[in-house]
N, C-alpha and C. Protein backbone atom coordinates (compact mmCIF):
# COMPACT_ATOMS: atom_id res chain seq x y z
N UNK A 1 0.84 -1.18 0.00
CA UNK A 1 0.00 0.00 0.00
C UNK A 1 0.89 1.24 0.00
N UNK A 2 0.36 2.19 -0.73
CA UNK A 2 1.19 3.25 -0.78
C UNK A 2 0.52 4.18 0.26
N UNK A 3 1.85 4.84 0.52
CA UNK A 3 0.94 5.80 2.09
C UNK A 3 1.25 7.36 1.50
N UNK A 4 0.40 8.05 1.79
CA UNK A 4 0.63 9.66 1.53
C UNK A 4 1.68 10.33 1.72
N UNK A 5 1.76 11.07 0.85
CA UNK A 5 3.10 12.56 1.08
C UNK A 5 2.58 13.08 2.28
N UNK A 6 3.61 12.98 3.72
CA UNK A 6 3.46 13.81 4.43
C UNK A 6 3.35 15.29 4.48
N UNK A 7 2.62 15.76 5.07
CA UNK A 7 2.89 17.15 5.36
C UNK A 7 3.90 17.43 5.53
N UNK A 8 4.84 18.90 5.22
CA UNK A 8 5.40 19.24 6.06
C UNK A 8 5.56 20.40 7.23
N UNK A 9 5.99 19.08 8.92
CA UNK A 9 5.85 20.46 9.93
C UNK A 9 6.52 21.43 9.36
N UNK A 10 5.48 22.67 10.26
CA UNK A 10 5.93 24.18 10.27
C UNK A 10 6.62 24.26 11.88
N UNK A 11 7.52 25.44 11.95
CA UNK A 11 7.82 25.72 13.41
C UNK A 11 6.61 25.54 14.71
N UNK A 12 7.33 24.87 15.44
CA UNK A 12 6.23 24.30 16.43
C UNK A 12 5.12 23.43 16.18
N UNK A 13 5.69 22.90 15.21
CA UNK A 13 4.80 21.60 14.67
C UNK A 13 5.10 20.19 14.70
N UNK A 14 4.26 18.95 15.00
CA UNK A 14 4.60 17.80 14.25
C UNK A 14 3.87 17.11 13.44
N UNK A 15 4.76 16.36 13.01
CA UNK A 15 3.70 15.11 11.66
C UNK A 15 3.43 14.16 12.38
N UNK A 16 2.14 13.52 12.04
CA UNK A 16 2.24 12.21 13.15
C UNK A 16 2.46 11.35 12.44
N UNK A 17 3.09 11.50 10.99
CA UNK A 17 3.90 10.47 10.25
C UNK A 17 5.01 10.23 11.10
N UNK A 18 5.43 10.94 12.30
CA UNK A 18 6.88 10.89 13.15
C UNK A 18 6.39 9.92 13.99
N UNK A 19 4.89 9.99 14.85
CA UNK A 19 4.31 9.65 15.85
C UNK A 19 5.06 7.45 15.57
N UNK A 20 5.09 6.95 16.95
CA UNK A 20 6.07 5.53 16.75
C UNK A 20 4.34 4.77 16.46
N UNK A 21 4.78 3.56 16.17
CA UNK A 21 3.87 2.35 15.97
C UNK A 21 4.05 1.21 16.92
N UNK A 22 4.13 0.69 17.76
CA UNK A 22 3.10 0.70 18.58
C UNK A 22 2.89 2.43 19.41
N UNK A 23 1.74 2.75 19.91
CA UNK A 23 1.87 4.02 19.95
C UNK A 23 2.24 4.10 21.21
N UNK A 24 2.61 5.93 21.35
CA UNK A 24 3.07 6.02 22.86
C UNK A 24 2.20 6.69 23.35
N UNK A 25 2.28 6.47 25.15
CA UNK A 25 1.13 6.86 26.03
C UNK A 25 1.86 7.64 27.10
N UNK A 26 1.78 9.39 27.08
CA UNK A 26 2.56 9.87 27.93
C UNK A 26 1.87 10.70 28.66
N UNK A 27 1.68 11.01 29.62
CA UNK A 27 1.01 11.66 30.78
C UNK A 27 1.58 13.28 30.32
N UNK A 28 0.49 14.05 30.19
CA UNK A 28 1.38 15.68 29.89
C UNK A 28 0.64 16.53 30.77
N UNK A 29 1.13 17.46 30.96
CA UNK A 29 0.58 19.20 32.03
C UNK A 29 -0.39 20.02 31.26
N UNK A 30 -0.94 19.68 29.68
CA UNK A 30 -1.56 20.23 28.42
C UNK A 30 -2.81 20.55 29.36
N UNK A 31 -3.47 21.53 29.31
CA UNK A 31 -4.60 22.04 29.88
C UNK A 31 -5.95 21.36 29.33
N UNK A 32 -6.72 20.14 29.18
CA UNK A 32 -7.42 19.73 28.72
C UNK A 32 -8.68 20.02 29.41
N UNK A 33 -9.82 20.30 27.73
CA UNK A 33 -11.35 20.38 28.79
C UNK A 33 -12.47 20.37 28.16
N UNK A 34 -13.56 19.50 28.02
CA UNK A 34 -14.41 18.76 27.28
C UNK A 34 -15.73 19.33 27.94
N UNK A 35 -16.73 19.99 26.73
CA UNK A 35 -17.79 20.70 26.86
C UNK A 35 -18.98 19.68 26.47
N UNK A 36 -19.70 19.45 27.43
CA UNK A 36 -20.75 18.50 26.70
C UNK A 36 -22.48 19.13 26.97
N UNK A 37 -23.38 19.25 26.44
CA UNK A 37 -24.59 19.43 26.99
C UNK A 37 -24.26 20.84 27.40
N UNK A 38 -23.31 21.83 27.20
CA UNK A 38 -22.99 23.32 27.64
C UNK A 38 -22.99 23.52 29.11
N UNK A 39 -22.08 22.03 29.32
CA UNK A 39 -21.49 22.16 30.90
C UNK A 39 -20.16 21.14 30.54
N UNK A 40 -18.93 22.59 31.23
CA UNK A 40 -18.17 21.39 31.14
C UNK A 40 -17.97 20.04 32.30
N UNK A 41 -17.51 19.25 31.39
CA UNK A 41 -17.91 17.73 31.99
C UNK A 41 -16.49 17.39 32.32
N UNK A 42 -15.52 17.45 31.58
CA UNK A 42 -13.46 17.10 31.79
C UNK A 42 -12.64 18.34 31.75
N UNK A 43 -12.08 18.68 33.07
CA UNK A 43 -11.27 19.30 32.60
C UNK A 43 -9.46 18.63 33.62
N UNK A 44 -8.62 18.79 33.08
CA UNK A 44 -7.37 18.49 33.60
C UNK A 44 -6.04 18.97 32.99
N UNK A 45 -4.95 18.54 33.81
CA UNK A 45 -3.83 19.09 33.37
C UNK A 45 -2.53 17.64 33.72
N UNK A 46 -3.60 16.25 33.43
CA UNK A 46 -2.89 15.51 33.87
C UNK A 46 -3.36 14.24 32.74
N UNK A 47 -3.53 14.32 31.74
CA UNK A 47 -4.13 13.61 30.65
C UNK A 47 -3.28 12.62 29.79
N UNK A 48 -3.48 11.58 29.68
CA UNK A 48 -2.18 10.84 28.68
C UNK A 48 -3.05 11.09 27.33
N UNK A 49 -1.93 11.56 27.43
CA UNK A 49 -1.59 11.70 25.20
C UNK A 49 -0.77 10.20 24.51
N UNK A 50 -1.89 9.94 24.00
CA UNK A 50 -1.79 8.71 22.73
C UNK A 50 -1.51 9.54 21.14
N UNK A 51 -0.35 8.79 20.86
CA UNK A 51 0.36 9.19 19.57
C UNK A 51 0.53 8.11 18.73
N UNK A 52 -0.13 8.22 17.54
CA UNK A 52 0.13 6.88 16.95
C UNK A 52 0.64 7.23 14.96
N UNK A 53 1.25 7.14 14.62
CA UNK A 53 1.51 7.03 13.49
C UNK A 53 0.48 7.23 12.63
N UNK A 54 -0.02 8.13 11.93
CA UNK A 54 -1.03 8.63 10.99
C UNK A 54 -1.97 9.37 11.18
N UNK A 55 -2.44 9.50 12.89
CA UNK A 55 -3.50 9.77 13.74
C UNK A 55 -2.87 11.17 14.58
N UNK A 56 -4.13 11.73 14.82
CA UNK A 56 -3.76 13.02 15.63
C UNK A 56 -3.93 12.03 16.90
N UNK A 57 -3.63 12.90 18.25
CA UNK A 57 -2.93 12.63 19.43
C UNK A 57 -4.51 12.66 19.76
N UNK A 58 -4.56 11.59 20.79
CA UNK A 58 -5.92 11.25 21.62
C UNK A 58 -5.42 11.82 23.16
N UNK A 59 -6.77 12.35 23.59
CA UNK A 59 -5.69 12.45 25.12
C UNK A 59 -7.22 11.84 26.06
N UNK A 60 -6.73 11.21 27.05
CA UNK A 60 -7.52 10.88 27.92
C UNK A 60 -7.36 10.82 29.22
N UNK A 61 -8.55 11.59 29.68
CA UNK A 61 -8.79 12.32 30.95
C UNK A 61 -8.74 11.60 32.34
N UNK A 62 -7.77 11.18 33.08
CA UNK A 62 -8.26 10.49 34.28
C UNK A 62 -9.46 10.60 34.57
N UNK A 63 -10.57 9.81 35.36
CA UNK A 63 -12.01 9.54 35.62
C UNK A 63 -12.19 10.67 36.68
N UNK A 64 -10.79 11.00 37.30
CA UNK A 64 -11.25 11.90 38.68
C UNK A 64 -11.64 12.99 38.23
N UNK A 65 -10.92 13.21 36.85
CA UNK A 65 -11.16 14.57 36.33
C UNK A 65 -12.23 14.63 35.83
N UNK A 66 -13.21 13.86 35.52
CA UNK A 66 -14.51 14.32 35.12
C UNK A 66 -15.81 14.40 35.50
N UNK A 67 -16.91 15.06 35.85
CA UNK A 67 -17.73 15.23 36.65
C UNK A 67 -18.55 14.04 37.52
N UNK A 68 -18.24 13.94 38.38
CA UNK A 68 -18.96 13.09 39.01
C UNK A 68 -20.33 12.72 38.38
N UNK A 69 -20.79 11.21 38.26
CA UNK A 69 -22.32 11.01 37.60
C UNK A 69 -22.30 11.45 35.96
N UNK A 70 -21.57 11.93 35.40
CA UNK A 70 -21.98 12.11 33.83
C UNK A 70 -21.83 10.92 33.32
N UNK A 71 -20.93 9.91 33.89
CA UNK A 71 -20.47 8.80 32.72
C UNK A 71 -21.28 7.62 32.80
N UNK A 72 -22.14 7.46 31.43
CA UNK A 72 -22.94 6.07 31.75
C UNK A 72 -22.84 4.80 31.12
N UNK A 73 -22.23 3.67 31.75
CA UNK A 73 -21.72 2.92 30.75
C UNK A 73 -23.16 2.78 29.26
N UNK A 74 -22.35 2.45 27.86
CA UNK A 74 -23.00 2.78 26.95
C UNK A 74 -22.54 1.02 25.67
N UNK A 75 -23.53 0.94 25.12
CA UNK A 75 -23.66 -0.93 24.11
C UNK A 75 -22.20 -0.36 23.68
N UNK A 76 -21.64 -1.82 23.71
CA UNK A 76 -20.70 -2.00 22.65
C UNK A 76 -19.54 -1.95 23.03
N UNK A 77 -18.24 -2.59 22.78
CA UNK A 77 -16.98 -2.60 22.77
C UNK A 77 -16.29 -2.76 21.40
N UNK A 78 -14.97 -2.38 21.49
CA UNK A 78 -14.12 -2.75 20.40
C UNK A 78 -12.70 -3.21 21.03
N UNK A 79 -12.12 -3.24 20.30
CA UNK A 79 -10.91 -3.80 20.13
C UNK A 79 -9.59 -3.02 19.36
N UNK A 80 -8.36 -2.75 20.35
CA UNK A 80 -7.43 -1.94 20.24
C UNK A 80 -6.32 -3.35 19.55
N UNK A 81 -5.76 -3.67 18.81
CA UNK A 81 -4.65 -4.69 18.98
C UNK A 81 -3.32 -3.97 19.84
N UNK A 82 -3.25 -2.70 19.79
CA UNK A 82 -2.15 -2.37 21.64
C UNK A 82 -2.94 -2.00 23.00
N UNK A 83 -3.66 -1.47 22.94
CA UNK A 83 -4.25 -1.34 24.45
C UNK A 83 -5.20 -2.30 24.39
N UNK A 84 -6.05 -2.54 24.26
CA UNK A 84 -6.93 -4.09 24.39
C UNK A 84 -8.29 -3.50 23.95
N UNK A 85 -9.38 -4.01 24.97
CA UNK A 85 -10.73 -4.09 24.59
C UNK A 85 -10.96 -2.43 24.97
N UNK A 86 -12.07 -2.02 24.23
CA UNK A 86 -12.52 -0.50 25.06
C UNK A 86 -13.85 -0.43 25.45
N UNK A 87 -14.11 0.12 26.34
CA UNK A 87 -15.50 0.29 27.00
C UNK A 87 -15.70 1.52 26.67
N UNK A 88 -17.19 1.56 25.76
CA UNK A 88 -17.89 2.98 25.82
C UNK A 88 -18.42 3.90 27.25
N UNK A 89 -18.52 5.31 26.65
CA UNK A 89 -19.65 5.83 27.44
C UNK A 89 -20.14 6.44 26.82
N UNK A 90 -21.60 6.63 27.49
CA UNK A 90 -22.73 8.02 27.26
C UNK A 90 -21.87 9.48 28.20
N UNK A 91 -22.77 10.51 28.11
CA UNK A 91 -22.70 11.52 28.87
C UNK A 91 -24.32 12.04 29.29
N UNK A 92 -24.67 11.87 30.12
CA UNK A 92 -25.98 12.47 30.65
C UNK A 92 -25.16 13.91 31.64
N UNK A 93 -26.17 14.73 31.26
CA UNK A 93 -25.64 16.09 31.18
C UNK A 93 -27.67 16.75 31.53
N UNK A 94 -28.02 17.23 32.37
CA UNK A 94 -28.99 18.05 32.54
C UNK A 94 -30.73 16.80 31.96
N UNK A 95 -29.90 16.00 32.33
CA UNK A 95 -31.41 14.42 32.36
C UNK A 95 -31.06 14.12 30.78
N UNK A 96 -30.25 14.61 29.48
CA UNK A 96 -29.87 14.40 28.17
C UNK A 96 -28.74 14.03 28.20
N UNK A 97 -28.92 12.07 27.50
CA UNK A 97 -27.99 11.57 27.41
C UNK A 97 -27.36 11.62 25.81
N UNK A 98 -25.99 11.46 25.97
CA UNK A 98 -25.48 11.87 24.44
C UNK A 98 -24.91 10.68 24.22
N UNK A 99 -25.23 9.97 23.53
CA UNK A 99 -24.55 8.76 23.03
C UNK A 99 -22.99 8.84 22.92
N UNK A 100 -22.58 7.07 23.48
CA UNK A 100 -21.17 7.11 22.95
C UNK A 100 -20.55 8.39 22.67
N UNK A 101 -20.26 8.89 23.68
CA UNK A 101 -19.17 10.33 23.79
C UNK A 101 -17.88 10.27 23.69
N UNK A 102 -17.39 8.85 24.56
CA UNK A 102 -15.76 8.34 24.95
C UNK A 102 -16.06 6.96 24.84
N UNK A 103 -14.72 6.84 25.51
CA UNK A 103 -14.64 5.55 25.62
C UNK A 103 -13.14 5.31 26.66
N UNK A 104 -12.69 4.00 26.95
CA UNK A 104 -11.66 3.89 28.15
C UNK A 104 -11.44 2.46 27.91
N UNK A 105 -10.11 2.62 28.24
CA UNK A 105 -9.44 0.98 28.60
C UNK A 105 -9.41 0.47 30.25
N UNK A 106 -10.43 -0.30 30.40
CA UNK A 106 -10.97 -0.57 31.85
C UNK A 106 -9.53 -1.86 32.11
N UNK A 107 -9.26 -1.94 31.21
CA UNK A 107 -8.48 -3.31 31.32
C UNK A 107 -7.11 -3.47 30.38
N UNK A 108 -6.41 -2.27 30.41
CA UNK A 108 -5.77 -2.26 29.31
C UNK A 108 -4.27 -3.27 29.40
N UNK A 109 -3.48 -3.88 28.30
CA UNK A 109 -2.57 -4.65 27.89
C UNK A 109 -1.45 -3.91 28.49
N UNK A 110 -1.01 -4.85 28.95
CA UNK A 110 0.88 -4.35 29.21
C UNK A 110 1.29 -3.21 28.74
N UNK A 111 2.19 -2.39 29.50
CA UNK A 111 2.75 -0.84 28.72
C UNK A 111 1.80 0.36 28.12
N UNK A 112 0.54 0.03 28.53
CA UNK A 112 -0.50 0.75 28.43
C UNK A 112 -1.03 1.03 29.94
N UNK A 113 -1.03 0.32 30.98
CA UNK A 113 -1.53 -0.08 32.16
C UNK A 113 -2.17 1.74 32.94
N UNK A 114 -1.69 3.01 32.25
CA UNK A 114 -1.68 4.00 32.96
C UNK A 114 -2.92 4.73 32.69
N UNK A 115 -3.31 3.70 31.41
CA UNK A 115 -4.47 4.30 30.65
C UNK A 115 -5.98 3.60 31.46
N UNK A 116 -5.92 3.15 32.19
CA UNK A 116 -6.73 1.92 33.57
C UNK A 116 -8.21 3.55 33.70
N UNK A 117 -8.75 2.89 32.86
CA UNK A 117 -10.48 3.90 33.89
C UNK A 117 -10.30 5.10 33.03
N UNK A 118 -9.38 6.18 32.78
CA UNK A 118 -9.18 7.34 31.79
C UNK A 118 -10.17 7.25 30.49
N UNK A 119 -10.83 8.22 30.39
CA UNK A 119 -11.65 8.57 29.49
C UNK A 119 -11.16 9.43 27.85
N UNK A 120 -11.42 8.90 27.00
CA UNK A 120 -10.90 9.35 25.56
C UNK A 120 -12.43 10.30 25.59
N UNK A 121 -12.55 11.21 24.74
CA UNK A 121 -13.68 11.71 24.45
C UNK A 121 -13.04 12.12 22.62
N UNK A 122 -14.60 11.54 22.12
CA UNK A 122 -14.55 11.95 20.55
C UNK A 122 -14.94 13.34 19.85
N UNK A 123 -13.95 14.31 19.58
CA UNK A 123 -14.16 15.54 19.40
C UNK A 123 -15.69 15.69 18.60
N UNK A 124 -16.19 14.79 17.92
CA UNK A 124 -17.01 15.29 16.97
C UNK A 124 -18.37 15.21 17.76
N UNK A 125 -18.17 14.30 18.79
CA UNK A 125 -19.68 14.61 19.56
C UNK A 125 -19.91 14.95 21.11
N UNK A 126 -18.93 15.90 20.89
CA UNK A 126 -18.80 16.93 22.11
C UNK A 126 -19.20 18.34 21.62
N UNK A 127 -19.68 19.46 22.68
CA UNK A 127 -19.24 20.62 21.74
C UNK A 127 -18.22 21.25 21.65
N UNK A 128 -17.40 21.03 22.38
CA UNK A 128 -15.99 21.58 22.66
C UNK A 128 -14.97 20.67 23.01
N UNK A 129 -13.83 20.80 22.56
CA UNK A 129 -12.96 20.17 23.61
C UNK A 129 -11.62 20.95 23.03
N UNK A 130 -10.83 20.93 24.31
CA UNK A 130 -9.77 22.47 24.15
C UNK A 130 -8.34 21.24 24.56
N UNK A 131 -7.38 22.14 23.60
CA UNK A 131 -6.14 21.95 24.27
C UNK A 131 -5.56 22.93 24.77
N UNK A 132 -5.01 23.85 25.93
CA UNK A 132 -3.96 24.81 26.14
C UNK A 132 -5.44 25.40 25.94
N UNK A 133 -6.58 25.42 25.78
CA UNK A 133 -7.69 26.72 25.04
C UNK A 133 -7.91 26.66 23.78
N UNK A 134 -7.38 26.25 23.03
CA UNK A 134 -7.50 25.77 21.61
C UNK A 134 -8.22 24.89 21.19
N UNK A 135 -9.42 25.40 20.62
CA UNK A 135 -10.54 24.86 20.30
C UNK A 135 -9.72 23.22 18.98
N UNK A 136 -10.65 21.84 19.85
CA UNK A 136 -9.89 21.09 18.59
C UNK A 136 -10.83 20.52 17.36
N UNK A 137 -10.23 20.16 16.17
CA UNK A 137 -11.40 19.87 15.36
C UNK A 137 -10.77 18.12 15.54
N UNK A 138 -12.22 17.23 15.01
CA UNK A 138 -12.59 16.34 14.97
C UNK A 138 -11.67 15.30 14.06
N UNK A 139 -11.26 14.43 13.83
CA UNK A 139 -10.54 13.68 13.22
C UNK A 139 -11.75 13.41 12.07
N UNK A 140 -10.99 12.94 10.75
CA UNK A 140 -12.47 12.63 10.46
C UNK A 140 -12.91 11.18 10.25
N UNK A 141 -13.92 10.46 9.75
CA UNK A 141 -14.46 8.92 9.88
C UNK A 141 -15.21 8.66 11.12
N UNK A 142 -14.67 9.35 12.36
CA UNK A 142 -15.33 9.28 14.20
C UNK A 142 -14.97 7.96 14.36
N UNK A 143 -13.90 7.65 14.10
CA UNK A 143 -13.96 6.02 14.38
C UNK A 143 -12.27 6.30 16.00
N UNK A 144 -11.52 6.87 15.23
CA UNK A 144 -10.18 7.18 15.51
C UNK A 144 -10.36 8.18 17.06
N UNK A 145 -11.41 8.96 17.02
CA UNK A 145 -11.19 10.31 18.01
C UNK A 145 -10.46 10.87 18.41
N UNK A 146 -9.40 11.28 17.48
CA UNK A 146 -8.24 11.83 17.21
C UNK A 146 -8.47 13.09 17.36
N UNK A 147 -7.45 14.10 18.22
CA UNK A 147 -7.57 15.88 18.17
C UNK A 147 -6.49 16.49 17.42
N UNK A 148 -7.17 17.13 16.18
CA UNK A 148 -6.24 18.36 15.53
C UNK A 148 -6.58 19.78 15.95
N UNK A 149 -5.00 20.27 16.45
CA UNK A 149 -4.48 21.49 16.72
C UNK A 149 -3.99 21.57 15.67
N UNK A 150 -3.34 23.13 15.83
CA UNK A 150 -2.58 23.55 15.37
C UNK A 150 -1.51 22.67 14.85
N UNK A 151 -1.44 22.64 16.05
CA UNK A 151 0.45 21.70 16.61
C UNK A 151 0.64 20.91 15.61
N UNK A 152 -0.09 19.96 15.08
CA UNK A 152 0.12 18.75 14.29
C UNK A 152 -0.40 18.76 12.69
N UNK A 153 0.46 18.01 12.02
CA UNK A 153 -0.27 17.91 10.57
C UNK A 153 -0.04 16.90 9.96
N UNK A 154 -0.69 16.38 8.98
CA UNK A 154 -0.76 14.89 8.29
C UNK A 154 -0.04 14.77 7.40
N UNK A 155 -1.31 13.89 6.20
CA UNK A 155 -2.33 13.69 6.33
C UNK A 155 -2.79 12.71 7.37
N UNK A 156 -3.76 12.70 7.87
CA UNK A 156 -4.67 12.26 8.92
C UNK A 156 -5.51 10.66 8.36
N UNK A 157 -5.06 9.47 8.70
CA UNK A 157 -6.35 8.62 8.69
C UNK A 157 -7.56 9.09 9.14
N UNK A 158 -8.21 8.44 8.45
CA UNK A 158 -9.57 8.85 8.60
C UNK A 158 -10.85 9.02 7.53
N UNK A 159 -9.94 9.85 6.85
CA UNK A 159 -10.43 10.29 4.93
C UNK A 159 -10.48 9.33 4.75
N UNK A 160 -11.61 9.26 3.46
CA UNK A 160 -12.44 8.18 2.50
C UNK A 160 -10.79 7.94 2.10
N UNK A 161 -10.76 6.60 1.62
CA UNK A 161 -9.29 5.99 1.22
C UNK A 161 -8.23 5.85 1.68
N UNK A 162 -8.25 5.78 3.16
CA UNK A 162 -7.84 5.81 4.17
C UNK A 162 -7.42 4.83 4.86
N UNK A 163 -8.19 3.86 4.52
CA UNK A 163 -8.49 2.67 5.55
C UNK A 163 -7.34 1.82 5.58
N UNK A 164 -6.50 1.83 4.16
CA UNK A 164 -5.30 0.93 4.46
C UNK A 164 -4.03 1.13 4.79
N UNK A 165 -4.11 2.35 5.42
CA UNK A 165 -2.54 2.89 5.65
C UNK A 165 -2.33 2.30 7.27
């Protein structure tokens, strides 16, 4: 399979053509904070950032950091082949529940272990979610829930024709 012409970073940028394969999971100080139902629901400064080769950076929120009672477990699991199985959630927010919002590795595989209960949230069905304040846009497909900033540039899995990189 042929894979795309990377972008190239600008100052203060990366490609996540750089990002390693198996991906890495690093705990950062990034100001994170997830708007749901027009209350925020996550906010922290203690979030692991998932980096994976083709994909914008996922970050997910320790559980402490997010509002007590919003998270409801929600149908369905999938399957990571590096972190393992994932458990959905809803967000009930003001008696309105929002489908499949996040999701979390309740049980995650070796060298992932930090990611235990932490919540991913999918930019596209939130109304907000900030890095540093920086509003992020949505990865696209909603499969990935990948966040593009600034910071980073592709091309991005996700796009129609996508699927085999």
């Amino acid at each position: 399979m042929t894979h795309p012409r990377r972008d190239r970073p600008g100052p203060g940028q990366e490609s996540v053509w750089d990002y390693p394969r198996p991906p890495s999971a690093e705990v950062t100080g990034r100001r994170i904070e997830v708007v749901v139902g027009g209350r925020v629901v996550a906010r922290t400064e203690r979030a692991v950032r998932v980096c994976e080769t083709s994909h914008p950076p996922v970050y997910y929120v320790p559980r402490d950091d997010v509002v007590p009672g919003v998270l409801q477990a929600a149908d369905g699991a999938s399957w990571c082949e590096w972190k393992g199985t994932a458990t959905y959630w809803d967000v009930v927010v003001d008696g309105t529940r929002h489908p499949a919002v996040g999701w979390s590795y309740e049980r995650p595989t070796p060298g992932y272990e930090h990611l235990r209960g932490a919540v991913a949230f999918y930019p596209s069905r939130v109304d907000r979610a900030t890095v540093d304040g920086e509003p992020v846009r949505a990865q696209a497909g909603d499969f990935y829930g990948g966040w593009i900033t600034a910071e980073v540039v592709g091309p991005f899995k996700g796009e129609p024709g996508t699927r085999g990189w």
